[in-house]
N, C-alpha and C. Protein backbone atom coordinates (compact mmCIF):
# COMPACT_ATOMS: atom_id res chain seq x y z
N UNK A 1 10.02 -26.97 13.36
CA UNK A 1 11.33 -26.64 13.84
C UNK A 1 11.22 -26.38 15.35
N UNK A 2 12.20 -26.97 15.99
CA UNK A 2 12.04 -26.91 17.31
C UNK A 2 12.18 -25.09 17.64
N UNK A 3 12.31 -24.81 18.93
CA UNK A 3 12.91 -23.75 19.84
C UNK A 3 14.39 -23.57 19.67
N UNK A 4 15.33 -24.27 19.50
CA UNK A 4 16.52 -24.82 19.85
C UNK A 4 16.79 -24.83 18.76
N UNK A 5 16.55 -24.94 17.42
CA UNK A 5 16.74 -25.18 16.28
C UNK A 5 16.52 -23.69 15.66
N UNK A 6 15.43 -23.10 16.02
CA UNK A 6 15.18 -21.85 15.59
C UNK A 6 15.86 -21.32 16.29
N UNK A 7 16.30 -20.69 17.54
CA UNK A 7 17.29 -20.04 18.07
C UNK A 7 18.70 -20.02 17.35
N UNK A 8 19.26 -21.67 16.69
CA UNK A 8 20.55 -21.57 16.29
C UNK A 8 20.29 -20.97 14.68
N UNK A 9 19.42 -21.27 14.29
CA UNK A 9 19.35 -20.39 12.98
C UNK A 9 19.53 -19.17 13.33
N UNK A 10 18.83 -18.26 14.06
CA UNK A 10 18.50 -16.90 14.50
C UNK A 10 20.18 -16.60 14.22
N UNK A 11 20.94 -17.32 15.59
CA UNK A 11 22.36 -16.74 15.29
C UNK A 11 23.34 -17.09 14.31
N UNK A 12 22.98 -17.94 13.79
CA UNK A 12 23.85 -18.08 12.71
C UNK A 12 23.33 -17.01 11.38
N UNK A 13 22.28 -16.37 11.44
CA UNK A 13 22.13 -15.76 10.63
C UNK A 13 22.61 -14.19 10.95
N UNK A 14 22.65 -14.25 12.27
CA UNK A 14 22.89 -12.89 12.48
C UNK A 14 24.89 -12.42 12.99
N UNK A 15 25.39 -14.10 12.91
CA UNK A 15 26.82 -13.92 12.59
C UNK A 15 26.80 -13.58 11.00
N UNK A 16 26.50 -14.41 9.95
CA UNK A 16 26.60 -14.26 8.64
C UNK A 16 26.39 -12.62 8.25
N UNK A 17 25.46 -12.00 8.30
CA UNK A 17 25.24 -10.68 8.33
C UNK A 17 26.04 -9.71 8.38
N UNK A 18 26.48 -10.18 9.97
CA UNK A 18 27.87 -9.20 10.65
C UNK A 18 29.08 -9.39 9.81
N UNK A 19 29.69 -10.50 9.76
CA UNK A 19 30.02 -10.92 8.38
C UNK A 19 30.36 -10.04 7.45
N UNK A 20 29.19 -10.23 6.28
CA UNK A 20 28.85 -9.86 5.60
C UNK A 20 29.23 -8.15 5.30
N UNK A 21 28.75 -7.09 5.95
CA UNK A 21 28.67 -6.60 6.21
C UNK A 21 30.15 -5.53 6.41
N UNK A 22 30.62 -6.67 7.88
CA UNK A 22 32.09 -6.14 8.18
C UNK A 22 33.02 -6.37 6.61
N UNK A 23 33.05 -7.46 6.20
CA UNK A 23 33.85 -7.48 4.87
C UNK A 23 33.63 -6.43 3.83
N UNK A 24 31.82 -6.04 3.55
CA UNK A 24 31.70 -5.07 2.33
C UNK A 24 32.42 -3.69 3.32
N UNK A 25 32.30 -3.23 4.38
CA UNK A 25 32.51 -1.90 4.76
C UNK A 25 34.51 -1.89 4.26
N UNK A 26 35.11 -2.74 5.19
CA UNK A 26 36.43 -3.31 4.49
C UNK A 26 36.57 -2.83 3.42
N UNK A 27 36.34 -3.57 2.40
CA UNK A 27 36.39 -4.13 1.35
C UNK A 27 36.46 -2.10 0.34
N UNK A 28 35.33 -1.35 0.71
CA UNK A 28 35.25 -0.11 0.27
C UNK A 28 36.28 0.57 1.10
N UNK A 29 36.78 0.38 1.84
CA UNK A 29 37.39 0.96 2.45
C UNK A 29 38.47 1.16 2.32
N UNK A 30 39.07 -0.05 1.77
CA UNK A 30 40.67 -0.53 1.85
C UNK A 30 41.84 0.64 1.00
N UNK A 31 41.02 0.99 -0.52
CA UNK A 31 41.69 1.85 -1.37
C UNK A 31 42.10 3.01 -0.78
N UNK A 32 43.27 3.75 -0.46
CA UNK A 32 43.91 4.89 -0.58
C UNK A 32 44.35 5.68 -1.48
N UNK A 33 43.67 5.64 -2.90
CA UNK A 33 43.70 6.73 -3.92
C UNK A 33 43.14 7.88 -3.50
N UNK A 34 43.55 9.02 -3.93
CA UNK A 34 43.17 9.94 -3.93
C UNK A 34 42.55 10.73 -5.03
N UNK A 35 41.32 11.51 -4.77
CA UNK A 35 41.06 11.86 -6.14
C UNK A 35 40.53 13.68 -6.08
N UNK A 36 39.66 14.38 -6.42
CA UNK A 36 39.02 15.18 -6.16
C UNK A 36 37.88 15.40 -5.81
N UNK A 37 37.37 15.86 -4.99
CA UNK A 37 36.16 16.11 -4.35
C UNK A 37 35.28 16.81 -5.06
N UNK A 38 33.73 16.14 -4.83
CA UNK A 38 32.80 16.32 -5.47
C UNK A 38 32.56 17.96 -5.38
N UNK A 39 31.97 18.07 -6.56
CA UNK A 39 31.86 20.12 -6.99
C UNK A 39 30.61 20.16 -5.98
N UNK A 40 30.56 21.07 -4.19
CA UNK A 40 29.36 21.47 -3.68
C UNK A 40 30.32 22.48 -3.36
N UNK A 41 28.79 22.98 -2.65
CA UNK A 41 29.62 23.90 -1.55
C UNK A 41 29.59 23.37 -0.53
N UNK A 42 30.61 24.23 0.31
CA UNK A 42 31.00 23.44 1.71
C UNK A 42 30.24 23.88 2.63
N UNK A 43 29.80 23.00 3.58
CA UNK A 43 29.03 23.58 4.89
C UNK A 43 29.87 22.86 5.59
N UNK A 44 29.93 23.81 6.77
CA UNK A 44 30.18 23.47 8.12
C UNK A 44 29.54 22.86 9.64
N UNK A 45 29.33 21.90 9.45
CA UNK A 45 28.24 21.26 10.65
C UNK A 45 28.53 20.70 12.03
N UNK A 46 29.97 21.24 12.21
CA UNK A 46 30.68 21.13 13.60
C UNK A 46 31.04 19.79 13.22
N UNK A 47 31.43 19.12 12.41
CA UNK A 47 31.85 17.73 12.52
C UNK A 47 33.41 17.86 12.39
N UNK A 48 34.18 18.71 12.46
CA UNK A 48 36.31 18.99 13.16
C UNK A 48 36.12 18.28 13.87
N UNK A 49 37.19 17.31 14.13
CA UNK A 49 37.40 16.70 15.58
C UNK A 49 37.68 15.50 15.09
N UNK A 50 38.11 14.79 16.57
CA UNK A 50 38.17 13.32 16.33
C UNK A 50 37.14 12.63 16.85
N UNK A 51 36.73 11.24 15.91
CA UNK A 51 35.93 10.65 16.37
C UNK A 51 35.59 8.89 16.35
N UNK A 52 35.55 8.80 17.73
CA UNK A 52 35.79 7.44 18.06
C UNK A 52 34.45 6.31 17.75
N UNK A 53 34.62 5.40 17.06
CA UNK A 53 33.46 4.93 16.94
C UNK A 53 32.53 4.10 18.43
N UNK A 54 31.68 4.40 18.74
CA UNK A 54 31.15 3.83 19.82
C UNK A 54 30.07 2.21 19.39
N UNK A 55 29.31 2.39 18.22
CA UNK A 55 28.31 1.44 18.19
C UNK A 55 28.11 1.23 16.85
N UNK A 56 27.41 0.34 16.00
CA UNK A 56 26.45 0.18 14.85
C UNK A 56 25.34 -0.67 15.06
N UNK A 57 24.37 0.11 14.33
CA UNK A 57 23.25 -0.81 14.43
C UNK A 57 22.69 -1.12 13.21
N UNK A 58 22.21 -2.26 12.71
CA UNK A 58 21.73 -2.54 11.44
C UNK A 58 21.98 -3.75 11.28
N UNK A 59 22.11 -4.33 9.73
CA UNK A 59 22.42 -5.62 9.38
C UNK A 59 20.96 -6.31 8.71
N UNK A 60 20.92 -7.23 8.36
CA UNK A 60 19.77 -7.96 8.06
C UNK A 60 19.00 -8.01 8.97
N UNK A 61 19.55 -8.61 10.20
CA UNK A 61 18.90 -8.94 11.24
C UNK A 61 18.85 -7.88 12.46
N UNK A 62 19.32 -6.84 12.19
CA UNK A 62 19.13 -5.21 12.75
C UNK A 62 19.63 -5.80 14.44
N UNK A 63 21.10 -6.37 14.31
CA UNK A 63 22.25 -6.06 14.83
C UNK A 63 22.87 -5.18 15.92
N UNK A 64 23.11 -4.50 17.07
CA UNK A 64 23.49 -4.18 17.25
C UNK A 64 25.04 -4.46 18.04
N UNK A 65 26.13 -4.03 17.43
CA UNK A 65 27.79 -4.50 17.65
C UNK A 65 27.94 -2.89 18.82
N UNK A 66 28.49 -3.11 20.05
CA UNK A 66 29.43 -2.01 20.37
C UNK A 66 30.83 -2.28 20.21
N UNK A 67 31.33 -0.97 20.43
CA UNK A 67 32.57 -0.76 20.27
C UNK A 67 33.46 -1.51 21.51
N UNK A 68 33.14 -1.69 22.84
CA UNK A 68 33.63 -2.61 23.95
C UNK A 68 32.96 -3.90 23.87
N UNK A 69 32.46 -4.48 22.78
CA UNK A 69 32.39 -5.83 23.09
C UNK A 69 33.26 -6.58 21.56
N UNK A 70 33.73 -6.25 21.19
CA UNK A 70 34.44 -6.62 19.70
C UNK A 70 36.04 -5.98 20.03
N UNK A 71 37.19 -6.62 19.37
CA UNK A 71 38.70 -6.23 19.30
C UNK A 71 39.09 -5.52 18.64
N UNK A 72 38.40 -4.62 17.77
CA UNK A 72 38.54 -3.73 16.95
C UNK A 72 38.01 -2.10 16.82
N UNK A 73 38.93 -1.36 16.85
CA UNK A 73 38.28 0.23 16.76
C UNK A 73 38.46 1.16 15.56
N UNK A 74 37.60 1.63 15.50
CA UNK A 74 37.66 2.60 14.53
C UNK A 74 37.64 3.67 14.63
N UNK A 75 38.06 5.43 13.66
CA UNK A 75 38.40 6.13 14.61
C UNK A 75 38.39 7.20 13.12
N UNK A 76 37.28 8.25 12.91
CA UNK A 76 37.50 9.17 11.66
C UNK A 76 37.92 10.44 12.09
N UNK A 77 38.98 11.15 11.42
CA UNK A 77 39.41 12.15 11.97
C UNK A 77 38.86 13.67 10.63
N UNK A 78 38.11 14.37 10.99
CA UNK A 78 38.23 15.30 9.98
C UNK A 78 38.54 16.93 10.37
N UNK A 79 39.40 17.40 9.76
CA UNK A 79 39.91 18.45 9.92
C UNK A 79 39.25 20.02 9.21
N UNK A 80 39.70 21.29 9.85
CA UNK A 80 39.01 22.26 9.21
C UNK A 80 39.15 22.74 7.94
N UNK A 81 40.26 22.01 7.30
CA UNK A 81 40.73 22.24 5.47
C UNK A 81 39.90 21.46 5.12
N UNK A 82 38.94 20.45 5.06
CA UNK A 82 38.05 19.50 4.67
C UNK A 82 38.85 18.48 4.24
N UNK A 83 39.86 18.06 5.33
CA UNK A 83 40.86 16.98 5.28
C UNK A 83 40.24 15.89 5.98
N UNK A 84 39.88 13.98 5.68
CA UNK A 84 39.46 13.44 6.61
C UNK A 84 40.40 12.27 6.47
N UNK A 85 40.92 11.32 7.61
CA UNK A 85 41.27 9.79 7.91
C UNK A 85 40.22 8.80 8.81
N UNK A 86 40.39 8.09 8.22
CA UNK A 86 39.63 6.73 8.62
C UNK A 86 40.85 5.33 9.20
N UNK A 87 40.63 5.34 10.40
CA UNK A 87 41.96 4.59 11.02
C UNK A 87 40.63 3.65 11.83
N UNK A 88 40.89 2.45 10.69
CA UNK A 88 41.03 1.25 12.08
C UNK A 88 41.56 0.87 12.48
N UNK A 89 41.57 0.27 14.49
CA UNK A 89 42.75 0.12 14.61
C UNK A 89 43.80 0.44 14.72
N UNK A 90 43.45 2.04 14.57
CA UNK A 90 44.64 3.30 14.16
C UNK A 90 45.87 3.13 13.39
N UNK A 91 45.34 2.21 11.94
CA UNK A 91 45.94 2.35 11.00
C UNK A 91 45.36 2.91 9.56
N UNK A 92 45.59 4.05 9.63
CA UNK A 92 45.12 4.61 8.05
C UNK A 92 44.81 3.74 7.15
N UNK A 93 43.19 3.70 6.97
CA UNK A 93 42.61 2.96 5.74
C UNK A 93 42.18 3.70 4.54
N UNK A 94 41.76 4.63 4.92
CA UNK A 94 41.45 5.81 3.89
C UNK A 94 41.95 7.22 4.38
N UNK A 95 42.40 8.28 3.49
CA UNK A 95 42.20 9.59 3.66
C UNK A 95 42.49 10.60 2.18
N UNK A 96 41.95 11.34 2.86
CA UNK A 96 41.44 12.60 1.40
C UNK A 96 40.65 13.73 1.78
N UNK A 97 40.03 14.11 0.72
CA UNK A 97 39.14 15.31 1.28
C UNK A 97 37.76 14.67 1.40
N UNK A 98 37.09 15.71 1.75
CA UNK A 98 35.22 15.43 1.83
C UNK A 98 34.58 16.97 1.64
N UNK A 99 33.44 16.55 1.29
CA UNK A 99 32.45 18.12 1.61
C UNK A 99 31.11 17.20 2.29
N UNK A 100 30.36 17.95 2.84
CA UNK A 100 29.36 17.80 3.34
C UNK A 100 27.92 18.64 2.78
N UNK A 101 27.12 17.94 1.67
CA UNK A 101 26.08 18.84 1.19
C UNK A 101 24.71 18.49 1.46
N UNK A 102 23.84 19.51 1.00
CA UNK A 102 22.55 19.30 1.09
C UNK A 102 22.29 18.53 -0.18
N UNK A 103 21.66 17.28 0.46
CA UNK A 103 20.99 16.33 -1.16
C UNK A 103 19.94 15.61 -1.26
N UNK A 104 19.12 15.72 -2.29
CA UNK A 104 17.91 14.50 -2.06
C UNK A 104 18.01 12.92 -1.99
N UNK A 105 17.59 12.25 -1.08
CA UNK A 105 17.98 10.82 -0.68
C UNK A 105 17.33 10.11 -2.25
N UNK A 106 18.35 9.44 -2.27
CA UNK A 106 17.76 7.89 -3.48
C UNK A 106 16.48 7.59 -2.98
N UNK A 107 15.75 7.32 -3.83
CA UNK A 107 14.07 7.00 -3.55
C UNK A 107 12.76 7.35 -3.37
N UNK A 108 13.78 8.26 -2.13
CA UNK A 108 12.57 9.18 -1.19
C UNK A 108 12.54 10.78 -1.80
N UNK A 109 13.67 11.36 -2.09
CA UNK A 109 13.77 12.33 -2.46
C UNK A 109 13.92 13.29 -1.20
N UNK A 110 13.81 13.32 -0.21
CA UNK A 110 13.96 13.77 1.06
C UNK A 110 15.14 14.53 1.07
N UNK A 111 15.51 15.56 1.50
CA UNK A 111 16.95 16.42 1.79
C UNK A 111 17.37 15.97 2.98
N UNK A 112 18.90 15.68 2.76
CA UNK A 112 19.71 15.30 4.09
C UNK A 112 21.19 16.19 3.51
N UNK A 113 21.35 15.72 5.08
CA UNK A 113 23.37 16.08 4.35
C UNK A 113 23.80 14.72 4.24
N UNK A 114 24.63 15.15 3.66
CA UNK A 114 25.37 13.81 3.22
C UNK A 114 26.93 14.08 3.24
N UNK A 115 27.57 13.29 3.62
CA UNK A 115 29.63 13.60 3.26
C UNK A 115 29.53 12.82 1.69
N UNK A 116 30.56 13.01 1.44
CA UNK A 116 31.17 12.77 -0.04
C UNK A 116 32.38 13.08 0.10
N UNK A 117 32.64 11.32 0.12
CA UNK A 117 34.44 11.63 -0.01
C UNK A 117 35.10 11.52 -0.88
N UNK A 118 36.20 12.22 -1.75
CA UNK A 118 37.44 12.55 -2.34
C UNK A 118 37.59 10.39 -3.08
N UNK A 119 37.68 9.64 -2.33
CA UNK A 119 38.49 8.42 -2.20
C UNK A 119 36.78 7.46 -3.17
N UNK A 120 37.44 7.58 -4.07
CA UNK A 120 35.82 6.89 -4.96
C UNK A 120 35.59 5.56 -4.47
N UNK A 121 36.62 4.68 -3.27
CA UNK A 121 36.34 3.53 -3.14
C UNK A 121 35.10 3.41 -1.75
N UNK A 122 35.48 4.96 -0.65
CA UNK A 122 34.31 5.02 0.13
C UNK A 122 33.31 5.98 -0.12
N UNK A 123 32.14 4.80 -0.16
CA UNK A 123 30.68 5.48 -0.44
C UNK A 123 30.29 6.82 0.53
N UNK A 124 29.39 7.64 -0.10
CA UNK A 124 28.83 8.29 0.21
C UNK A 124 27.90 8.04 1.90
N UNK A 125 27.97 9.06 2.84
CA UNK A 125 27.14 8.82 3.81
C UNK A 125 26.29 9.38 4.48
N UNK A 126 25.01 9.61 4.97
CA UNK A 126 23.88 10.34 5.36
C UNK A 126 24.38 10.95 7.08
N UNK A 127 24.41 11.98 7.00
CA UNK A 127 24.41 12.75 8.54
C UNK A 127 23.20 12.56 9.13
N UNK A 128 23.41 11.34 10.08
CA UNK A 128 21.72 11.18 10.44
C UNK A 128 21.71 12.18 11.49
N UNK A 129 23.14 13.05 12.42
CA UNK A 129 23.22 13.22 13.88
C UNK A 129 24.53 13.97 13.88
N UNK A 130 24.49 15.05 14.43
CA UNK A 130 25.70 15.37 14.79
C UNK A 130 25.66 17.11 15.62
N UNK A 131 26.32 16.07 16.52
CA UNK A 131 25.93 17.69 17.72
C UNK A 131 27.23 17.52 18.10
N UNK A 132 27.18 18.27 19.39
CA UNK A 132 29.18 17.88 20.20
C UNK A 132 29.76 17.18 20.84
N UNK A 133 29.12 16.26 20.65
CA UNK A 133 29.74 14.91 21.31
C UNK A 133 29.21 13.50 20.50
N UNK A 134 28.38 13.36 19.27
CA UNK A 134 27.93 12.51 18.80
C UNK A 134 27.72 12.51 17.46
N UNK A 135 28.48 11.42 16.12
CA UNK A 135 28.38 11.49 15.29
C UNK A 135 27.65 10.46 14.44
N UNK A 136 26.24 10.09 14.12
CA UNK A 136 25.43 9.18 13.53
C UNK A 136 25.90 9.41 11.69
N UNK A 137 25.96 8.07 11.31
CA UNK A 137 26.33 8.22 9.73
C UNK A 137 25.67 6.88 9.74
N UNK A 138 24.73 7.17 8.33
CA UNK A 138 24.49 5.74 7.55
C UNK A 138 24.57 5.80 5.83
N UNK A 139 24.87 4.87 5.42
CA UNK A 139 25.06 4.34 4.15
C UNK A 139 24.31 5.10 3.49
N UNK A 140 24.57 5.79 1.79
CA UNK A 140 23.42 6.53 1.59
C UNK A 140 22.67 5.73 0.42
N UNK A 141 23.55 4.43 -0.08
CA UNK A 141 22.78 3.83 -0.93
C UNK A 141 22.88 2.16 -0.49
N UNK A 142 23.78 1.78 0.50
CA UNK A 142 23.48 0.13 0.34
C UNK A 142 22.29 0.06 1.62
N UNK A 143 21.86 -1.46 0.91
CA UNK A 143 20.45 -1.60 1.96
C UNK A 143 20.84 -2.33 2.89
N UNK A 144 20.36 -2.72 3.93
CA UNK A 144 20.77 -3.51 4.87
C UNK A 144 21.93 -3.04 5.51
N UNK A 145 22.28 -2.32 6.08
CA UNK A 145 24.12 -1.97 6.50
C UNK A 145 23.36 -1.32 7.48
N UNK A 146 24.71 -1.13 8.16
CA UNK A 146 25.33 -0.29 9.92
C UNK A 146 24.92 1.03 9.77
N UNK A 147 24.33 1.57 10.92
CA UNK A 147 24.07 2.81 10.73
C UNK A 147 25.62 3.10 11.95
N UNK A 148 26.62 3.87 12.01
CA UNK A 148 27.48 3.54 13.01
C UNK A 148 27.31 4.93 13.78
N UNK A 149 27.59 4.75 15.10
CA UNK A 149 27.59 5.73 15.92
C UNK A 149 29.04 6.08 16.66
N UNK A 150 29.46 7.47 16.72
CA UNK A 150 30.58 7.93 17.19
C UNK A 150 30.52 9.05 18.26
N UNK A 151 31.90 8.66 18.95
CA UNK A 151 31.59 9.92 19.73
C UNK A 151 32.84 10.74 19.71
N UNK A 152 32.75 12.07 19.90
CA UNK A 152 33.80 13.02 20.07
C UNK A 152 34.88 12.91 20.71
N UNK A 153 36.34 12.44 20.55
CA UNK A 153 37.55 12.51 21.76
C UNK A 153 37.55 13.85 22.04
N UNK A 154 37.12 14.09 23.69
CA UNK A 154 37.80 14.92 23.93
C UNK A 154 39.08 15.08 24.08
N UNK A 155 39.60 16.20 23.89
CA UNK A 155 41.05 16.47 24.14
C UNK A 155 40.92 17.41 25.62
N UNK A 156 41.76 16.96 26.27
CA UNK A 156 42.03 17.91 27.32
C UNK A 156 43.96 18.56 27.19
């Protein structure tokens, strides 16, 4: 295989992915049922606020998409009643409640926090990060996916 040949594979595999990917996150996303939130207790980990998505990184081909190079934004809002929305685009795709608990990861057994939302169509997600201005979340059970990165709107 040439240079030229392997290069266009490279990207065609790493559009397919993105792809891929963007449709399954969609795809869980889309439902607006509401249901009840999983039995924890609640912790508080400074994650109130709004938050703008800045980046993801991942994919098959470990991807990285920002938020200024693509036509699309995303934008999770969670509140201090353990109220959250998910607006892409700043149109409500999901909202409901969440808790945020301590849990052992699939596999590893490792303790993380994790959110758990109310809306059974969006999965569960790992708090890889979260201080005051930056919110890291990844998938807590599909393989290959976006780890996405957010940042805090300030309000003035």
């Amino acid at each position: 295989m040439t240079e030229l040949e392997d290069n266009k594979m490279t990207k065609a595999i790493k559009a397919i992915s993105l792809a891929v990917v963007l449709l399954t996150v969609t795809c869980m996303m889309i439902s607006c049922s509401r249901g009840t939130p999983p039995a924890a207790e609640e912790v508080d980990l400074g994650e109130v606020g709004t938050w703008n998505w800045a980046m993801s990184i991942g994919g098959i081909a470990g991807d990285t998409v920002y938020a200024d190079s693509v036509d699309y934004t995303r934008q999770l809002i969670f509140d201090a009643d353990s109220n959250y929305v998910y607006l892409p685009d700043g149109m409500i795709q999901s909202d409901g409640r969440y808790l945020i608990v301590r849990e052992p990861l699939p596999g590893t057994g490792e303790m993380a926090w994790v959110i758990k939302y109310s809306d059974e169509q969006v999965p569960s997600q790992i708090v890889e990060r979260l201080d005051a201005d930056t919110l890291v979340l990844s998938p807590l059970t599909v393989v290959d996916a976006y780890t996405d990165y957010f940042a805090r709107m300030i309000v003035r």
